[in-house]
C-alpha atoms as a PDB file:
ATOM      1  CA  UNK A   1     252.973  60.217  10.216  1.00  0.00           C
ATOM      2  CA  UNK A   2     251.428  60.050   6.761  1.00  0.00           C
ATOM      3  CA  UNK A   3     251.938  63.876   6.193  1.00  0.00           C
ATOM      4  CA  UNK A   4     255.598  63.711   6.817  1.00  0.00           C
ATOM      5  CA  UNK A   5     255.611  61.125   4.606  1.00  0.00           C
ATOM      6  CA  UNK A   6     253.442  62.574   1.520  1.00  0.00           C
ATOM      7  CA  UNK A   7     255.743  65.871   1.967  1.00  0.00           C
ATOM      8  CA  UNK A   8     259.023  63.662   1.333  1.00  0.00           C
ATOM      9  CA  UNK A   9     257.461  61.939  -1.466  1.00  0.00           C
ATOM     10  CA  UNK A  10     255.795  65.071  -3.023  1.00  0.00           C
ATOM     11  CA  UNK A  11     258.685  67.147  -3.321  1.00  0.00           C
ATOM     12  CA  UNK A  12     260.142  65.651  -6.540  1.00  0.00           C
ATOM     13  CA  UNK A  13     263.275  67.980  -7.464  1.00  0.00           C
ATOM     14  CA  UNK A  14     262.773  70.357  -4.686  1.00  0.00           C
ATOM     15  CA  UNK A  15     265.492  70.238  -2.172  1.00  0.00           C
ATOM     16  CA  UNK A  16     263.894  67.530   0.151  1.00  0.00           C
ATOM     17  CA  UNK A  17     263.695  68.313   3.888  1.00  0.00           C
ATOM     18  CA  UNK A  18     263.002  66.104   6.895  1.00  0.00           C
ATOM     19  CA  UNK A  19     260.534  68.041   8.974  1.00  0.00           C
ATOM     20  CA  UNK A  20     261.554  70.298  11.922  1.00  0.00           C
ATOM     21  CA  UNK A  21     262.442  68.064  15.106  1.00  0.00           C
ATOM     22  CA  UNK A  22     261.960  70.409  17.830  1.00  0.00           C
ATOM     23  CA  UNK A  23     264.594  69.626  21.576  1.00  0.00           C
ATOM     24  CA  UNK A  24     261.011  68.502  22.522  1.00  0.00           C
ATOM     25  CA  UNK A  25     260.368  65.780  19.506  1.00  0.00           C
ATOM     26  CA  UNK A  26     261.534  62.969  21.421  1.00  0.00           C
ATOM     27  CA  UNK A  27     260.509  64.113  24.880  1.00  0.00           C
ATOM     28  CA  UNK A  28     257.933  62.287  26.175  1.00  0.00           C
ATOM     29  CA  UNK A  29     256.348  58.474  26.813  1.00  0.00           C
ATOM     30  CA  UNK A  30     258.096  55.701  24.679  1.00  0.00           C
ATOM     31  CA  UNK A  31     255.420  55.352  22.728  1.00  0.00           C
ATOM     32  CA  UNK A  32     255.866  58.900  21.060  1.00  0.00           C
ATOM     33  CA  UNK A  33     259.947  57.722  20.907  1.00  0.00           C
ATOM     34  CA  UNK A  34     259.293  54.901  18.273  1.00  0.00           C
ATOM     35  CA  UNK A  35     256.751  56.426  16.366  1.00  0.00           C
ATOM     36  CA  UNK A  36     259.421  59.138  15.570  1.00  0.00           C
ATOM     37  CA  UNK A  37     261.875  56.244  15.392  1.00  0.00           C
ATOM     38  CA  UNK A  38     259.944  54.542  12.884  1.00  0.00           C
ATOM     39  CA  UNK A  39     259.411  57.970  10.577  1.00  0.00           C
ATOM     40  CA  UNK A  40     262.917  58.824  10.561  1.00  0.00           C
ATOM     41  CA  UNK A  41     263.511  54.938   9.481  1.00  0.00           C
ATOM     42  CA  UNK A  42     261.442  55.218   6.511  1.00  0.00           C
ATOM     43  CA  UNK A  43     262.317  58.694   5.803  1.00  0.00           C
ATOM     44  CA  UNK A  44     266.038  57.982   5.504  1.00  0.00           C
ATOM     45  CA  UNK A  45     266.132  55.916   1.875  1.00  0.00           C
ATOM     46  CA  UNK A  46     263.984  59.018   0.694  1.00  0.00           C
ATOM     47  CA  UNK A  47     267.449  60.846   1.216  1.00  0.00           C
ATOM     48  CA  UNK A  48     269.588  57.908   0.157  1.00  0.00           C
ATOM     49  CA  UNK A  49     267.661  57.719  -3.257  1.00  0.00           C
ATOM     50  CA  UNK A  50     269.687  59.670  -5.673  1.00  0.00           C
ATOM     51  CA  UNK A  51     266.888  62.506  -7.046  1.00  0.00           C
ATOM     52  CA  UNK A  52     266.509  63.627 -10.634  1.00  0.00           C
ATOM     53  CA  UNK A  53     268.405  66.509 -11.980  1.00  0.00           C
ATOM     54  CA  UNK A  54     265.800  68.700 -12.248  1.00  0.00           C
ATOM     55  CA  UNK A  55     268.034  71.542 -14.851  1.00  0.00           C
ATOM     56  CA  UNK A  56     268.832  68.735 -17.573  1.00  0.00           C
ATOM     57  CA  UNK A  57     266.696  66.143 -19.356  1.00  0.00           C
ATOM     58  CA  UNK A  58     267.769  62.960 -18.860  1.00  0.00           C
ATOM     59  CA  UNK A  59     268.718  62.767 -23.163  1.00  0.00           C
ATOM     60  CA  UNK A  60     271.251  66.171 -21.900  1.00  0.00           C
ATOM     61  CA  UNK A  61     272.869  64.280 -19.370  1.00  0.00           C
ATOM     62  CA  UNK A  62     273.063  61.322 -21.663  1.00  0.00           C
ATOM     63  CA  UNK A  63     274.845  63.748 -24.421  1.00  0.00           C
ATOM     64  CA  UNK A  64     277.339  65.609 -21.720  1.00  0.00           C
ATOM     65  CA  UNK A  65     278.565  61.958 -20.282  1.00  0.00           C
ATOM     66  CA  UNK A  66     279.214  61.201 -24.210  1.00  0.00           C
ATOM     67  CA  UNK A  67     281.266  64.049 -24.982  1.00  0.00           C
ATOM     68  CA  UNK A  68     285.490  63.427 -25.554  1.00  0.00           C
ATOM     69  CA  UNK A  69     288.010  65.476 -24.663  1.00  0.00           C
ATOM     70  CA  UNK A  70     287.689  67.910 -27.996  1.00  0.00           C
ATOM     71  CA  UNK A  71     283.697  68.234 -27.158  1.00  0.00           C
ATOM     72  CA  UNK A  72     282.426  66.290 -29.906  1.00  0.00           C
ATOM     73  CA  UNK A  73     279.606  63.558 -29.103  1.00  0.00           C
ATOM     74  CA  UNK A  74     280.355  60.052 -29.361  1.00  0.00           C
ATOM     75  CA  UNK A  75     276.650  58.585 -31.290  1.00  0.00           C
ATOM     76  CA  UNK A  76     276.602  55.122 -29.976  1.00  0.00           C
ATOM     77  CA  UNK A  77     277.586  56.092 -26.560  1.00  0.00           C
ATOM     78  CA  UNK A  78     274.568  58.643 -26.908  1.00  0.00           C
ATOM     79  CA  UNK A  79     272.448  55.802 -28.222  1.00  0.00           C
ATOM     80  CA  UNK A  80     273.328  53.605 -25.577  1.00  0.00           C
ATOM     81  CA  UNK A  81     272.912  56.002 -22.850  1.00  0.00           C
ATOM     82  CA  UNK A  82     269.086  56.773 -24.064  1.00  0.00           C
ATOM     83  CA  UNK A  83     268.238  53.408 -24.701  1.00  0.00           C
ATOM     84  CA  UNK A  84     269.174  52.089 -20.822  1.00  0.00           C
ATOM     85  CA  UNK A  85     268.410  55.089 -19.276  1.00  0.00           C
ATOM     86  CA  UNK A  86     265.543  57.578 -21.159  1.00  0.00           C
ATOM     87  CA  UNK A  87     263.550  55.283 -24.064  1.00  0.00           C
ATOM     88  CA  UNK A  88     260.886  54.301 -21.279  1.00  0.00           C
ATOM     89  CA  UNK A  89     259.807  57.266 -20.199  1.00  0.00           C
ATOM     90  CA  UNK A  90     257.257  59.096 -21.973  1.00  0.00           C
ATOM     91  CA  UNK A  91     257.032  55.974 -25.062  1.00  0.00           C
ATOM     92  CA  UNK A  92     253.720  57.486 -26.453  1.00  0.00           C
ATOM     93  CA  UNK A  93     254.629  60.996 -26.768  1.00  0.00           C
ATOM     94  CA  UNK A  94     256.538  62.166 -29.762  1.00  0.00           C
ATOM     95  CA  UNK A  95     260.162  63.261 -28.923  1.00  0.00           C
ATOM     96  CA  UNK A  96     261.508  65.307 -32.159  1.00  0.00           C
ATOM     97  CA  UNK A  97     264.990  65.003 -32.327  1.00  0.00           C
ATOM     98  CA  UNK A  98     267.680  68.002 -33.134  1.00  0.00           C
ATOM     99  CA  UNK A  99     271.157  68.258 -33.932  1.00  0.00           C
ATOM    100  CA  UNK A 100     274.165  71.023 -34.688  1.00  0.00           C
ATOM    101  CA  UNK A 101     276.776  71.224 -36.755  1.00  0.00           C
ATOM    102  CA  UNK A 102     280.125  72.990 -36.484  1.00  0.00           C
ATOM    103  CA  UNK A 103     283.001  73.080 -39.262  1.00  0.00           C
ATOM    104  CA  UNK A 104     286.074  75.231 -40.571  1.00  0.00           C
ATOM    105  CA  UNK A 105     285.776  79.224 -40.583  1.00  0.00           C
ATOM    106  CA  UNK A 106     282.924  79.270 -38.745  1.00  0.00           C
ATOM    107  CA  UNK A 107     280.280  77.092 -40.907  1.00  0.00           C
ATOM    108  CA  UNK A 108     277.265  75.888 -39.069  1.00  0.00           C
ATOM    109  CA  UNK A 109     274.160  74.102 -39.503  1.00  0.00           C
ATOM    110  CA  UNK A 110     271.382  72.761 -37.634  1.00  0.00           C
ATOM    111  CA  UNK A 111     268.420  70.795 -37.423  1.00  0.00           C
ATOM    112  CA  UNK A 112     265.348  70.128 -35.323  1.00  0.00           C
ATOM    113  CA  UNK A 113     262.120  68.120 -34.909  1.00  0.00           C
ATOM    114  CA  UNK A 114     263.038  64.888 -36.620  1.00  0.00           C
ATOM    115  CA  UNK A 115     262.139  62.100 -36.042  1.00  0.00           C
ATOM    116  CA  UNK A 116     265.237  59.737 -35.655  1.00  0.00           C
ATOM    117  CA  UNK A 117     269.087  61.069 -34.180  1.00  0.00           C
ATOM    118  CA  UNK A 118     269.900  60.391 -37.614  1.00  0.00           C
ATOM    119  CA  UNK A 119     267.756  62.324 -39.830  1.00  0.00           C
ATOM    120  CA  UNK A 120     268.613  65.069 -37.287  1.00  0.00           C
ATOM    121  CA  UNK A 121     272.301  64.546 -37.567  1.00  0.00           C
ATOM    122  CA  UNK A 122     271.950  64.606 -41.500  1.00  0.00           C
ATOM    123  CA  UNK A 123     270.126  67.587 -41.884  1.00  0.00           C
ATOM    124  CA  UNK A 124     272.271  69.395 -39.623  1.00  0.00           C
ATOM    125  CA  UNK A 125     275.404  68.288 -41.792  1.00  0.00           C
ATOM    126  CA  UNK A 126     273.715  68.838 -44.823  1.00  0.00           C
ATOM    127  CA  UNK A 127     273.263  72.196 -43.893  1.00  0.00           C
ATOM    128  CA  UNK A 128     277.129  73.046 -42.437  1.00  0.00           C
ATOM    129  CA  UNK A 129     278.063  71.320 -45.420  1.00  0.00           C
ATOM    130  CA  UNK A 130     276.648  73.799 -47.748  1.00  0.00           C
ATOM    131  CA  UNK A 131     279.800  76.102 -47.810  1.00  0.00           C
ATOM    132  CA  UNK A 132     281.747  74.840 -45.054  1.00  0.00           C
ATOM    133  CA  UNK A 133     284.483  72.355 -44.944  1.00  0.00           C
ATOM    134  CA  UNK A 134     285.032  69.439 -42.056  1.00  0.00           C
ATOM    135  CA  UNK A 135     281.345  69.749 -40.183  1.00  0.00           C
ATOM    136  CA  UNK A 136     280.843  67.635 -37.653  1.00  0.00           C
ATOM    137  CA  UNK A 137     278.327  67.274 -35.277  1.00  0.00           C
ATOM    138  CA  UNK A 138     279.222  69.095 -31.896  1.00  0.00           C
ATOM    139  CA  UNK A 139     275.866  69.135 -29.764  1.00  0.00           C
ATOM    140  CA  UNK A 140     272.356  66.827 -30.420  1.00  0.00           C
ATOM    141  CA  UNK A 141     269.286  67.875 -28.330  1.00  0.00           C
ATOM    142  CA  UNK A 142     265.890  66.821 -27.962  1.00  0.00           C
ATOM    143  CA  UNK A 143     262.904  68.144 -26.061  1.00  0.00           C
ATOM    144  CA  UNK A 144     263.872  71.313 -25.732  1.00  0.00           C
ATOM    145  CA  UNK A 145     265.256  74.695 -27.748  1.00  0.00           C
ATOM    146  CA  UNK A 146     269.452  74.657 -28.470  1.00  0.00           C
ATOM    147  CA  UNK A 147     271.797  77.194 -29.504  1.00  0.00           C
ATOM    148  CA  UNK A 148     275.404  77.829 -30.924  1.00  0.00           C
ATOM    149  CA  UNK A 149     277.578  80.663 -30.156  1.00  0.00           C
ATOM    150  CA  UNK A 150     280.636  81.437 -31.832  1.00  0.00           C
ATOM    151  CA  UNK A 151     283.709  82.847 -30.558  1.00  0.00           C
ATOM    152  CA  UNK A 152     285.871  85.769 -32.052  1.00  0.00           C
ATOM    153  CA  UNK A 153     288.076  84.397 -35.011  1.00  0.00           C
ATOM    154  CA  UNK A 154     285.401  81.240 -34.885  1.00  0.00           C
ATOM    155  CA  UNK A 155     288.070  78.841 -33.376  1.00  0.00           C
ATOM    156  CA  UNK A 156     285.360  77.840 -30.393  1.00  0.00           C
ATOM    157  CA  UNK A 157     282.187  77.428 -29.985  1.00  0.00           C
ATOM    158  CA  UNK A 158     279.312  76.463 -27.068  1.00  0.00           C
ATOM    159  CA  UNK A 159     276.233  74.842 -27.191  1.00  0.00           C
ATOM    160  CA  UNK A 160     273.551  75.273 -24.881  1.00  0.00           C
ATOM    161  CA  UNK A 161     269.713  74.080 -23.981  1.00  0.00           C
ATOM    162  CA  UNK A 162     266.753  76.503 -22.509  1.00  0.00           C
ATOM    163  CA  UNK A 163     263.526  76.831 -22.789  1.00  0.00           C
ATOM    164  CA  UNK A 164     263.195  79.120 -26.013  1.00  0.00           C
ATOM    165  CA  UNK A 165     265.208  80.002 -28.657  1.00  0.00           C
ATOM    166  CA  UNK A 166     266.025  83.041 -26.987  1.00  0.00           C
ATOM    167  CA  UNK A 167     266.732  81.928 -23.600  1.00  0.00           C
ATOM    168  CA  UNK A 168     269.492  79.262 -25.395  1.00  0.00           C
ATOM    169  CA  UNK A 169     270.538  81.638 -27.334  1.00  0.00           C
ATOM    170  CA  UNK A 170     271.310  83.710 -24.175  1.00  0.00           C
ATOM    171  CA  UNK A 171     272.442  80.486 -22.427  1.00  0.00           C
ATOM    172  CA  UNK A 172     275.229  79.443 -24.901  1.00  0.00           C
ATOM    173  CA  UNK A 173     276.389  82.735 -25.335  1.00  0.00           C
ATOM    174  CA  UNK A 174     276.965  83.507 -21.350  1.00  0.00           C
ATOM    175  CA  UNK A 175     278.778  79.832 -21.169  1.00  0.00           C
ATOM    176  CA  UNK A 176     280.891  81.043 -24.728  1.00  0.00           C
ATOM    177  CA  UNK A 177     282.181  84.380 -23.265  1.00  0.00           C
ATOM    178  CA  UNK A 178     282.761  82.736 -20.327  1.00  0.00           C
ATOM    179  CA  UNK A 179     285.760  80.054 -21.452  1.00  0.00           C
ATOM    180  CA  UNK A 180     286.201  82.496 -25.161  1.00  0.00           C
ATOM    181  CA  UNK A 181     285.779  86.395 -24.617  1.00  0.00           C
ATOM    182  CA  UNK A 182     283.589  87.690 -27.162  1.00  0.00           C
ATOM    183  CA  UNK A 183     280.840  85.561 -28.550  1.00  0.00           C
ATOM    184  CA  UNK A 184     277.852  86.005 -30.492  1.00  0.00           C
ATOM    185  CA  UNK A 185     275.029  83.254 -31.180  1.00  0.00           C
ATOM    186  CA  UNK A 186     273.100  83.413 -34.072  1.00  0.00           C
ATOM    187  CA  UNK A 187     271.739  79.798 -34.581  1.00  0.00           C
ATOM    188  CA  UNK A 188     268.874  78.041 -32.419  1.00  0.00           C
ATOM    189  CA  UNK A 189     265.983  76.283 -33.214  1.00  0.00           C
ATOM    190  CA  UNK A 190     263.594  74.843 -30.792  1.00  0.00           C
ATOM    191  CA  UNK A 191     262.976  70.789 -31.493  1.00  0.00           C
ATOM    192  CA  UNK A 192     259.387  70.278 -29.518  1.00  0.00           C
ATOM    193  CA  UNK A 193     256.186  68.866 -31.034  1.00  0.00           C
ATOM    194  CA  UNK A 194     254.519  71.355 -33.340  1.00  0.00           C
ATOM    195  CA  UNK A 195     257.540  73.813 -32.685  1.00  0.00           C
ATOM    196  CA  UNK A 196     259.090  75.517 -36.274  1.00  0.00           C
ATOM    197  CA  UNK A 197     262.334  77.394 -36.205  1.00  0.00           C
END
């Protein structure tokens, strides 16, 4: 009973399965009945607990619930978010924050590994702001790598996480041509401890 138990509990985001009842599970003394009885009992709220989303961190899913109908991020909804839902987990370790920045014609910026949402949404500003006109910010990440891709005629834009620069890079540009045609990505940056650009 134990080992049915331990396999529930171990599986973490892996698609949890109750074990294999056989047309002979429940055949058999009453004895053998209510132990199975009692494992399926304490096996069902292991089903009924909602599990963790495994492909986003819980700061992404914070940041996609924030977004408004145009895309752009609402800050104290963000802020919010983190503090109920993400602050507690992990409180010793460093958590570098990054930011991008979209504005007129195409004008971009970003930032990574700071260490407030605020430096991070500066920098990234600072840096759009440089030629272009209207910046704002459009995606903030944090624990992992983020990249932009642009559309044709730079009208749209996507934002995407992975697990290099490369592999967001890749990421936002597959989501871009998706909803936009033709796309190319040419800004990332990676916002991990001891990660550079």
């Amino acid at each position: 009973m134990s080992s049915v138990l331990e396999n529930w509990e171990g599986a973490g985001c892996e698609s949890i399965q109750p074990p294999a009842l056989g047309v002979g599970a429940f055949d058999g003394n009453a004895a053998w009945k209510l132990r199975w009885i009692f494992v399926l009992s304490l096996g069902i709220p292991l089903f009924l607990t909602p599990q963790p989303a495994c492909a986003q961190s819980c700061y992404q899913r914070c940041q996609n619930s924030c977004k408004d109908m145009s895309g752009h991020i609402n800050p104290g909804c963000v802020d919010n978010c983190q503090h109920a839902n993400c602050e507690n987990r992990n409180a010793n370790q460093p958590r570098p924050f990054g930011a991008i920045a979209f504005g007129d014609h195409g004008f971009e910026g970003i930032s990574w590994n700071k260490g407030t949402q605020a430096e991070a949404d500066q920098a990234a500003m600072a840096s759009c702001s440089k030629n272009g006109k209207n910046c704002k910010i459009v995606y903030r990440y944090r624990d992992t790598c983020a990249a932009l891709a642009v559309a044709a005629g730079a009208q749209h834009y996507e934002s995407a996480t992975g697990k290099s620069e490369k592999n967001a890079e890749a990421n936002a540009t597959a989501v871009c041509q998706q909803k936009w045609g033709r796309c190319l990505s040419d800004l990332s940056a990676c916002s991990l401890t001891g990660a550079s650009r």
